[in-house]
C-alpha atoms as a PDB file:
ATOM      1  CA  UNK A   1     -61.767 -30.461 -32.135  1.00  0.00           C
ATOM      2  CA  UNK A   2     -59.212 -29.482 -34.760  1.00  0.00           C
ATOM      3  CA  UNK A   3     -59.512 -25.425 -33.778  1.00  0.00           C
ATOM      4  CA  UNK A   4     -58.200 -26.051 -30.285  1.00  0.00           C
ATOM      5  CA  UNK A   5     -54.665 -26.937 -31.520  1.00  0.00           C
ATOM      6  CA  UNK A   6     -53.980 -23.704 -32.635  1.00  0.00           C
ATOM      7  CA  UNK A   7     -55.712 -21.768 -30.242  1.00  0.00           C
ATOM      8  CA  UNK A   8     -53.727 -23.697 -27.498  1.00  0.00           C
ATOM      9  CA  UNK A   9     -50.620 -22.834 -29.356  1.00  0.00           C
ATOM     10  CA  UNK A  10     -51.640 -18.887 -30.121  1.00  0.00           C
ATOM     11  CA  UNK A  11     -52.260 -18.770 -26.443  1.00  0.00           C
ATOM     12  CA  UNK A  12     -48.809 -20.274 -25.276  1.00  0.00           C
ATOM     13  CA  UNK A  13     -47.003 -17.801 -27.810  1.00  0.00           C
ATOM     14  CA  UNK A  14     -48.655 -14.786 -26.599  1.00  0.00           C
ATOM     15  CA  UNK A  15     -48.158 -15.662 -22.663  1.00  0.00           C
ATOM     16  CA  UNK A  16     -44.354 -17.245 -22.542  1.00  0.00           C
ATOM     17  CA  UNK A  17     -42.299 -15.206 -24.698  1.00  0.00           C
ATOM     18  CA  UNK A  18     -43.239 -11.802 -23.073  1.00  0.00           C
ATOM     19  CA  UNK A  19     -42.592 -13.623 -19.987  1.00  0.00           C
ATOM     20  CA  UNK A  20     -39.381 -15.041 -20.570  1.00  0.00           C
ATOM     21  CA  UNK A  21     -38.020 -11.729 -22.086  1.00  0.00           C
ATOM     22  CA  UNK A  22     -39.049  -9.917 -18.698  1.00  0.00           C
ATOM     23  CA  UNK A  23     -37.546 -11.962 -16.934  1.00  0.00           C
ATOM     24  CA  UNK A  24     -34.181 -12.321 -18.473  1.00  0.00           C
ATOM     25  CA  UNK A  25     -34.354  -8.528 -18.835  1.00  0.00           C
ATOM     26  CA  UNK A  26     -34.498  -8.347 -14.807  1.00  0.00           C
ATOM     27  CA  UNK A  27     -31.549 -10.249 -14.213  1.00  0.00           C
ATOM     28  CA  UNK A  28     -29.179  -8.920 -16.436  1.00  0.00           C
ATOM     29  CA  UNK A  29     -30.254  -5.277 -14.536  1.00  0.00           C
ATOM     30  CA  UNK A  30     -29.771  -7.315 -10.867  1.00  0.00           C
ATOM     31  CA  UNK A  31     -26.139  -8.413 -12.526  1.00  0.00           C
ATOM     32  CA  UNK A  32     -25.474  -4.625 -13.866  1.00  0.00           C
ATOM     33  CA  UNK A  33     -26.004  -3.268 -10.402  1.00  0.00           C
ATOM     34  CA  UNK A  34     -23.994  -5.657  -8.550  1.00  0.00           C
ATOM     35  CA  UNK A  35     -21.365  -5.449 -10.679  1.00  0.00           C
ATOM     36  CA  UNK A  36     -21.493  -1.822  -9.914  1.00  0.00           C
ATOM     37  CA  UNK A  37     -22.085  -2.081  -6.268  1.00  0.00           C
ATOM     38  CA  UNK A  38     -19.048  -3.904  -5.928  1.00  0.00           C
ATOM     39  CA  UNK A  39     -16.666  -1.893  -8.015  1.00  0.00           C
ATOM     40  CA  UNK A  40     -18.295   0.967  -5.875  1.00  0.00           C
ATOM     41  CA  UNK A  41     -17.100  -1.015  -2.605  1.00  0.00           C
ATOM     42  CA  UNK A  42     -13.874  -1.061  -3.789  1.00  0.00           C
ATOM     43  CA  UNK A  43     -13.577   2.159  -4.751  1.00  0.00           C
ATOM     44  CA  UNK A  44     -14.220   3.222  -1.675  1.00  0.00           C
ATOM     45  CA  UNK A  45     -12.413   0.962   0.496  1.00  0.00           C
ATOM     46  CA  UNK A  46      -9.577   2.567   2.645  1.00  0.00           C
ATOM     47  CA  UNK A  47      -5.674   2.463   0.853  1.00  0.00           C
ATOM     48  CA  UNK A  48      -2.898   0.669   2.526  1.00  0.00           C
ATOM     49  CA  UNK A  49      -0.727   3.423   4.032  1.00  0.00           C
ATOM     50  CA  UNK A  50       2.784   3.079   2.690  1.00  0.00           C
ATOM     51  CA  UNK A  51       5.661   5.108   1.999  1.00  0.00           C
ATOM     52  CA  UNK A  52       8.480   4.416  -0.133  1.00  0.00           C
ATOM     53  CA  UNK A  53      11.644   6.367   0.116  1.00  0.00           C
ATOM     54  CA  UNK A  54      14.782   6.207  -2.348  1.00  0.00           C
ATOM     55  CA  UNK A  55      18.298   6.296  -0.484  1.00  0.00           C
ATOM     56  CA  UNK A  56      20.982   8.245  -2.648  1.00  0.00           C
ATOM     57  CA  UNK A  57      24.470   8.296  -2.835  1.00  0.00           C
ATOM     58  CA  UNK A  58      26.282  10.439  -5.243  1.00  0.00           C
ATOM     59  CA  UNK A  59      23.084  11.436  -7.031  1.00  0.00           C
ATOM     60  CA  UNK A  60      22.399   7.707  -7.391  1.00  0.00           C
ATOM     61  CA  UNK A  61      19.477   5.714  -5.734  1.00  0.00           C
ATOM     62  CA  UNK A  62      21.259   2.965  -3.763  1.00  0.00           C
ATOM     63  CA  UNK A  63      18.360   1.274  -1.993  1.00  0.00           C
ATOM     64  CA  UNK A  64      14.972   1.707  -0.402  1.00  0.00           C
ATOM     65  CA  UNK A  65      13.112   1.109   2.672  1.00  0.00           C
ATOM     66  CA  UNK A  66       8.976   0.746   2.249  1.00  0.00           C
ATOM     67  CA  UNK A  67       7.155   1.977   5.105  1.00  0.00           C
ATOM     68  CA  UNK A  68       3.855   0.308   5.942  1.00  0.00           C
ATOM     69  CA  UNK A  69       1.198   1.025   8.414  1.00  0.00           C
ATOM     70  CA  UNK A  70       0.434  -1.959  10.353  1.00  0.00           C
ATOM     71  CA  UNK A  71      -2.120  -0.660  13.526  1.00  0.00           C
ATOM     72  CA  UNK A  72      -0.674   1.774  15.332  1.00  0.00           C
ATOM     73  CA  UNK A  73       3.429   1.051  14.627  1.00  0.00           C
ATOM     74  CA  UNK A  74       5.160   0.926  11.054  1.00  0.00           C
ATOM     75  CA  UNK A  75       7.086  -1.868   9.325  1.00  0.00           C
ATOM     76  CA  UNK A  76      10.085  -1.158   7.789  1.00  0.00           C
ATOM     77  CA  UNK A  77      11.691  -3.012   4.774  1.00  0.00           C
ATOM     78  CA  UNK A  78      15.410  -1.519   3.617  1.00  0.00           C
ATOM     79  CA  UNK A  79      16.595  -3.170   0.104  1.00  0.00           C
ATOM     80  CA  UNK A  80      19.880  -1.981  -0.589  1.00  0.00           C
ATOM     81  CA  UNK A  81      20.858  -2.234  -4.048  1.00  0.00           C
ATOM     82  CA  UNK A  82      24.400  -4.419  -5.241  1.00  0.00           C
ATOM     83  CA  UNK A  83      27.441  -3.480  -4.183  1.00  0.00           C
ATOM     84  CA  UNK A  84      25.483  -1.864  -1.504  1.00  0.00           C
ATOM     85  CA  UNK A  85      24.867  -2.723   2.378  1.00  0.00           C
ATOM     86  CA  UNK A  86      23.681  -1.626   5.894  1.00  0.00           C
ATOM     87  CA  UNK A  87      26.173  -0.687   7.471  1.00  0.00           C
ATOM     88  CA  UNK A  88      25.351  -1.914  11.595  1.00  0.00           C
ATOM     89  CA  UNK A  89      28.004   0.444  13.414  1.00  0.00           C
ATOM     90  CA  UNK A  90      26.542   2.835  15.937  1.00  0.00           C
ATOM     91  CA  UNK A  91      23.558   5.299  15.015  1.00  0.00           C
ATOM     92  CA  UNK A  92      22.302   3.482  12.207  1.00  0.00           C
ATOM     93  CA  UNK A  93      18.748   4.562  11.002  1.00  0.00           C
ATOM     94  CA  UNK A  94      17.410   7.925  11.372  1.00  0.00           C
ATOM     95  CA  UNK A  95      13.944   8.850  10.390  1.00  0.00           C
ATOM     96  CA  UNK A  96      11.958  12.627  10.527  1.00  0.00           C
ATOM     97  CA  UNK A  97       8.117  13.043  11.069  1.00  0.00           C
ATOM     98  CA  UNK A  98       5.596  10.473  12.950  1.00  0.00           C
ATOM     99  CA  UNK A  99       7.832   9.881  15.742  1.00  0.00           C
ATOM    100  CA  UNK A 100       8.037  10.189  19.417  1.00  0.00           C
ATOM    101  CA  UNK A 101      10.891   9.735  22.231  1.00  0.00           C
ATOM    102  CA  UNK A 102       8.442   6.437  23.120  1.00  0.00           C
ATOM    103  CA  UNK A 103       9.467   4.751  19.560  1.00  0.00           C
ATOM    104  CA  UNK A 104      11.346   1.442  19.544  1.00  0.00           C
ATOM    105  CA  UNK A 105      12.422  -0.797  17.170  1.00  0.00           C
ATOM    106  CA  UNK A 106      11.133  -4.776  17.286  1.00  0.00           C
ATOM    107  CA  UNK A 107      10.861  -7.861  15.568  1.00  0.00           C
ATOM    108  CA  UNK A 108      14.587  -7.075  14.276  1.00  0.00           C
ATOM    109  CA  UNK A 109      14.983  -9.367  11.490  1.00  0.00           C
ATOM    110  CA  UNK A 110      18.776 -10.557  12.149  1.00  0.00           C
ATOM    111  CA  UNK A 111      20.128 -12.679  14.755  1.00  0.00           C
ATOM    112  CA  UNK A 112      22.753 -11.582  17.543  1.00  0.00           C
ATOM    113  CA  UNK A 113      21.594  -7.796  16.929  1.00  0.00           C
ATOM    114  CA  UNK A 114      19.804  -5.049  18.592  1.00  0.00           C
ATOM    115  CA  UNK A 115      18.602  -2.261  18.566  1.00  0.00           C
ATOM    116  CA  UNK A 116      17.394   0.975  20.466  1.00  0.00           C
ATOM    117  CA  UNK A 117      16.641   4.780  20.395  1.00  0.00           C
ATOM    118  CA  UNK A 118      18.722   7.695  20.512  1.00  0.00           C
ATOM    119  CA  UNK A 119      18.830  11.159  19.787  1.00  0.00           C
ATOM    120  CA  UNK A 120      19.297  11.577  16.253  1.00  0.00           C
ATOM    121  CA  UNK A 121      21.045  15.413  16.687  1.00  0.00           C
ATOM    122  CA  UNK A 122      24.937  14.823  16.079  1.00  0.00           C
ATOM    123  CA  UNK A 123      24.791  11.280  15.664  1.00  0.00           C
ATOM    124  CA  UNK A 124      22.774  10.597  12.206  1.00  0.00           C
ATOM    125  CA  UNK A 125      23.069  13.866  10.905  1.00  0.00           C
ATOM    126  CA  UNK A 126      20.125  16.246  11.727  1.00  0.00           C
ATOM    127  CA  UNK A 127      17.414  13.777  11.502  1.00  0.00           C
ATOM    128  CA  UNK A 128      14.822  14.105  14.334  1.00  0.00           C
ATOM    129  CA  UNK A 129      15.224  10.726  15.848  1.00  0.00           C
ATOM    130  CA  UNK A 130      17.304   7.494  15.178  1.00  0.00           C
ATOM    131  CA  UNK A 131      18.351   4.624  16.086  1.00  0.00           C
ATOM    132  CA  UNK A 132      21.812   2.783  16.879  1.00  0.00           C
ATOM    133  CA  UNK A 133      22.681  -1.062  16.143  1.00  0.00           C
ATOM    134  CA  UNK A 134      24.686  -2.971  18.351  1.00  0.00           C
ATOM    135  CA  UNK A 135      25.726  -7.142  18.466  1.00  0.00           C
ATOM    136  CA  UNK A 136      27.933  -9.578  16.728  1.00  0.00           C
ATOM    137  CA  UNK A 137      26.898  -8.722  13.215  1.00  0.00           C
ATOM    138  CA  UNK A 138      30.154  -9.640  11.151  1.00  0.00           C
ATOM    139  CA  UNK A 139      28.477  -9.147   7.997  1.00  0.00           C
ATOM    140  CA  UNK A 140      26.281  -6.266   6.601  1.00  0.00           C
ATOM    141  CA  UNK A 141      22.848  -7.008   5.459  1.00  0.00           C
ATOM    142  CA  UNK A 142      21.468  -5.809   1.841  1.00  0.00           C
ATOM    143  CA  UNK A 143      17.911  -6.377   3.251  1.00  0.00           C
ATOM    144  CA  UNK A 144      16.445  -5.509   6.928  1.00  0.00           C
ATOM    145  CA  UNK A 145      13.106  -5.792   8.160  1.00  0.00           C
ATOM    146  CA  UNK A 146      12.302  -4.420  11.895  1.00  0.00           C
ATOM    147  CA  UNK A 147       8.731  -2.649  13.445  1.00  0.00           C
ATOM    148  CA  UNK A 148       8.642   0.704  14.508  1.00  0.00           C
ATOM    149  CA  UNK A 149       6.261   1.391  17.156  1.00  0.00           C
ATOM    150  CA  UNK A 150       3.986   3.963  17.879  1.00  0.00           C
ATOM    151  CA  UNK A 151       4.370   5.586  14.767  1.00  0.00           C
ATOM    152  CA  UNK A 152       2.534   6.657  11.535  1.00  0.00           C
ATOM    153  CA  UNK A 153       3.763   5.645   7.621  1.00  0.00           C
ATOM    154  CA  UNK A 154       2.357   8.787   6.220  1.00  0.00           C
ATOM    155  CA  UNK A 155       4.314  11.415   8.703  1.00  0.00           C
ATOM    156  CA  UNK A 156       7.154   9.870   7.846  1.00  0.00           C
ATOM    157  CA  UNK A 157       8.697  11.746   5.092  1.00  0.00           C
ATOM    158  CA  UNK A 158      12.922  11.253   4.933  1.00  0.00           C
ATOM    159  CA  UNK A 159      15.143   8.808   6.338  1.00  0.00           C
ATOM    160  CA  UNK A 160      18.710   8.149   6.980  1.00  0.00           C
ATOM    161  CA  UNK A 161      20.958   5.455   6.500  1.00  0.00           C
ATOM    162  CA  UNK A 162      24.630   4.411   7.681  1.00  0.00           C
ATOM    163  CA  UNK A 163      25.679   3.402   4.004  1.00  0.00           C
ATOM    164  CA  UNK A 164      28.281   0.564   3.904  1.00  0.00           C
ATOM    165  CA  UNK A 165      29.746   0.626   0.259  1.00  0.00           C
ATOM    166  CA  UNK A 166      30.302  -3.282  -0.401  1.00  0.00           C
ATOM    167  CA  UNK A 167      34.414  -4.367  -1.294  1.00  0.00           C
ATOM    168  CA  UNK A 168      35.104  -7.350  -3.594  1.00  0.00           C
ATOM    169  CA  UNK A 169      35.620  -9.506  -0.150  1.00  0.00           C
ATOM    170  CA  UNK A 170      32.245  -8.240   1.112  1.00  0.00           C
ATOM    171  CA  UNK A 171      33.820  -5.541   3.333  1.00  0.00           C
ATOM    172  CA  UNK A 172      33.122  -1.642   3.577  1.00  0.00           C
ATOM    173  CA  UNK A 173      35.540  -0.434   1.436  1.00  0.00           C
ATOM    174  CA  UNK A 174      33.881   3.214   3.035  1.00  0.00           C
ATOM    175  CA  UNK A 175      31.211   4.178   5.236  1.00  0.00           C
ATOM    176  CA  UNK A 176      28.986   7.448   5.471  1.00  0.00           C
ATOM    177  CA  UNK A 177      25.485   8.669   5.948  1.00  0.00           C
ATOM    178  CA  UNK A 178      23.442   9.103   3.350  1.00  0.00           C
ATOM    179  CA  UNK A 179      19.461  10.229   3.462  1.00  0.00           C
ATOM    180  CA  UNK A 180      16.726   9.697   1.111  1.00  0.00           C
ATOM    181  CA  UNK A 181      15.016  11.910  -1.876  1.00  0.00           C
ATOM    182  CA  UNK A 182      11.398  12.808  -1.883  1.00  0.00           C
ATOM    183  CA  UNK A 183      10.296   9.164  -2.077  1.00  0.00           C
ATOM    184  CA  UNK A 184       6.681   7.962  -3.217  1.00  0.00           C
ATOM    185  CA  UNK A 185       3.494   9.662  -1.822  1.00  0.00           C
ATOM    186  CA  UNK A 186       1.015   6.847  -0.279  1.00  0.00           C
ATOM    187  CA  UNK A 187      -1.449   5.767  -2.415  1.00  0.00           C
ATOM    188  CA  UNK A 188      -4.162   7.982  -3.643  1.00  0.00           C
ATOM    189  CA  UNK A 189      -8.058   7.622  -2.177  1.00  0.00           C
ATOM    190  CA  UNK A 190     -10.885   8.471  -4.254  1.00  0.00           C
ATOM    191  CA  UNK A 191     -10.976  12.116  -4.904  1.00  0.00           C
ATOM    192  CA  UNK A 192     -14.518  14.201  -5.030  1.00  0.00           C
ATOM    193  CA  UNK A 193     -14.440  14.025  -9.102  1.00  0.00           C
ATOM    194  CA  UNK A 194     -14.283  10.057  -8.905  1.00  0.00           C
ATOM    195  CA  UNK A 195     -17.435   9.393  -5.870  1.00  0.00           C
ATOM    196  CA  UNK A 196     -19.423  12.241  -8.050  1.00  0.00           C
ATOM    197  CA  UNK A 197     -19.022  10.065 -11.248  1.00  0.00           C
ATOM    198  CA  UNK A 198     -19.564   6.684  -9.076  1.00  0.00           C
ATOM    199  CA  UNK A 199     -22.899   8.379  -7.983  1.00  0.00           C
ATOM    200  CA  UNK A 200     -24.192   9.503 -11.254  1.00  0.00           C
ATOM    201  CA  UNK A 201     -23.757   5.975 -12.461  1.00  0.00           C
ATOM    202  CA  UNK A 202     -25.564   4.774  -9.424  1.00  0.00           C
ATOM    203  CA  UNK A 203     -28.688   7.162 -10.545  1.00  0.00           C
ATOM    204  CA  UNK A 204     -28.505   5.948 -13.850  1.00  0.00           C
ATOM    205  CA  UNK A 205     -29.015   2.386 -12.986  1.00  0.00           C
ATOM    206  CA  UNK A 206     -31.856   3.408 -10.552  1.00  0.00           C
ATOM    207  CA  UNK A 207     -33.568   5.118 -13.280  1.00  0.00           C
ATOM    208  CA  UNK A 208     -32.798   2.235 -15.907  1.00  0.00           C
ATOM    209  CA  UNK A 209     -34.410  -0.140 -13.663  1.00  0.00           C
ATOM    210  CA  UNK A 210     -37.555   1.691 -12.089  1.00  0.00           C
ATOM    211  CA  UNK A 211     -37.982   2.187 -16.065  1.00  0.00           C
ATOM    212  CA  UNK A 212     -38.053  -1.366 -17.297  1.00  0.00           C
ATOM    213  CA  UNK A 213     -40.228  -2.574 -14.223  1.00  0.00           C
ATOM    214  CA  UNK A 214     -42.712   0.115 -14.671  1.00  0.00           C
ATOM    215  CA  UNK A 215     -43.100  -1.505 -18.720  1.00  0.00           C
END
């Protein structure tokens, strides 16, 4: 009886460890390719398209408005820097590229004000179409949010503004037009360089694995 022990043993040794190795070796490849699966996924996955234009005034940047795709219309977001405002006195926004005599502002984000289309030659400088503010506004925002419909973020590519420079009592101590610089190009997709090194990867880890299964 006393040569069974160790033959029991000897024969565990030789049959677990291998096992246990392969196994923990196939995982960690099933974890390396998910991991790159999903960075691959993301990668890939469509950018948000936005637009972000700088205002200026006097060769300085006074304010911004984002422009973000949101189905088939745009939101708009206008930040005006301090001692800078919106001024809401006739033509008031004027925008070139993306746009059509259809367009219309909605969702305006202040009370007691409207807004609605007009024809943006002679009344916001040359821009190709704008629109006018009208209401009881007494003040003049530093921030405005509003939709634009029927219209596309990345055609978009100046705007104008009715620029209400702020007075110590919160006044326009002036008013003029002002348009925007080159802005911010949308964000960049994957170029052909990128998916070409995302695929070689992908090979690599195909090979890796059809390696260790075959061992």
């Amino acid at each position: 009886m006393a040569p069974v022990v160790p033959i029991v043993m000897r024969y565990c040794s030789i049959n677990s460890a291998p096992r246990g190795g392969f196994v923990v070796r196939i995982t960690s490849l099933k974890l390396s390719v998910l991991i790159l699966a999903v960075v691959g996924c993301l990668a890939l996955a469509p950018a948000a398209s936005a637009t972000t234009l700088d205002f200026v005034y006097n060769g300085q940047t006074v304010g911004q408005v984002t422009l973000t795709q949101s189905g088939s219309d745009v939101m708009a977001s206008i930040t005006m820097s301090s001692g800078f405002a919106i001024a809401l006195q006739g033509p008031t926004f004027g925008f070139d590229g993306g746009l059509t005599n259809t367009s219309a502002l909605t969702t305006f984000s202040l009370s007691g004000v409207s807004a609605s289309a007009c024809n943006g030659q002679g009344q916001l400088g040359s821009f190709q179409f704008c629109f006018t503010t009208s209401g009881g506004q007494a003040t003049f925002p530093q921030t405005l949010t509003f939709l634009i419909t029927n219209a596309t973020a990345a055609n978009i590519t100046s705007a104008g503004l009715h620029l209400c420079v702020l007075n110590n009592s919160g006044g326009c101590s002036l008013t003029t037009f002002i348009g925007t610089g080159s802005g911010t190009p949308p964000p960049a997709v994957p170029e052909p360089g990128t998916l070409g090194l995302l695929g070689t990867g992908l090979v690599g880890i195909a090979g890796l694995v059809r390696r260790r299964l075959n061992l």
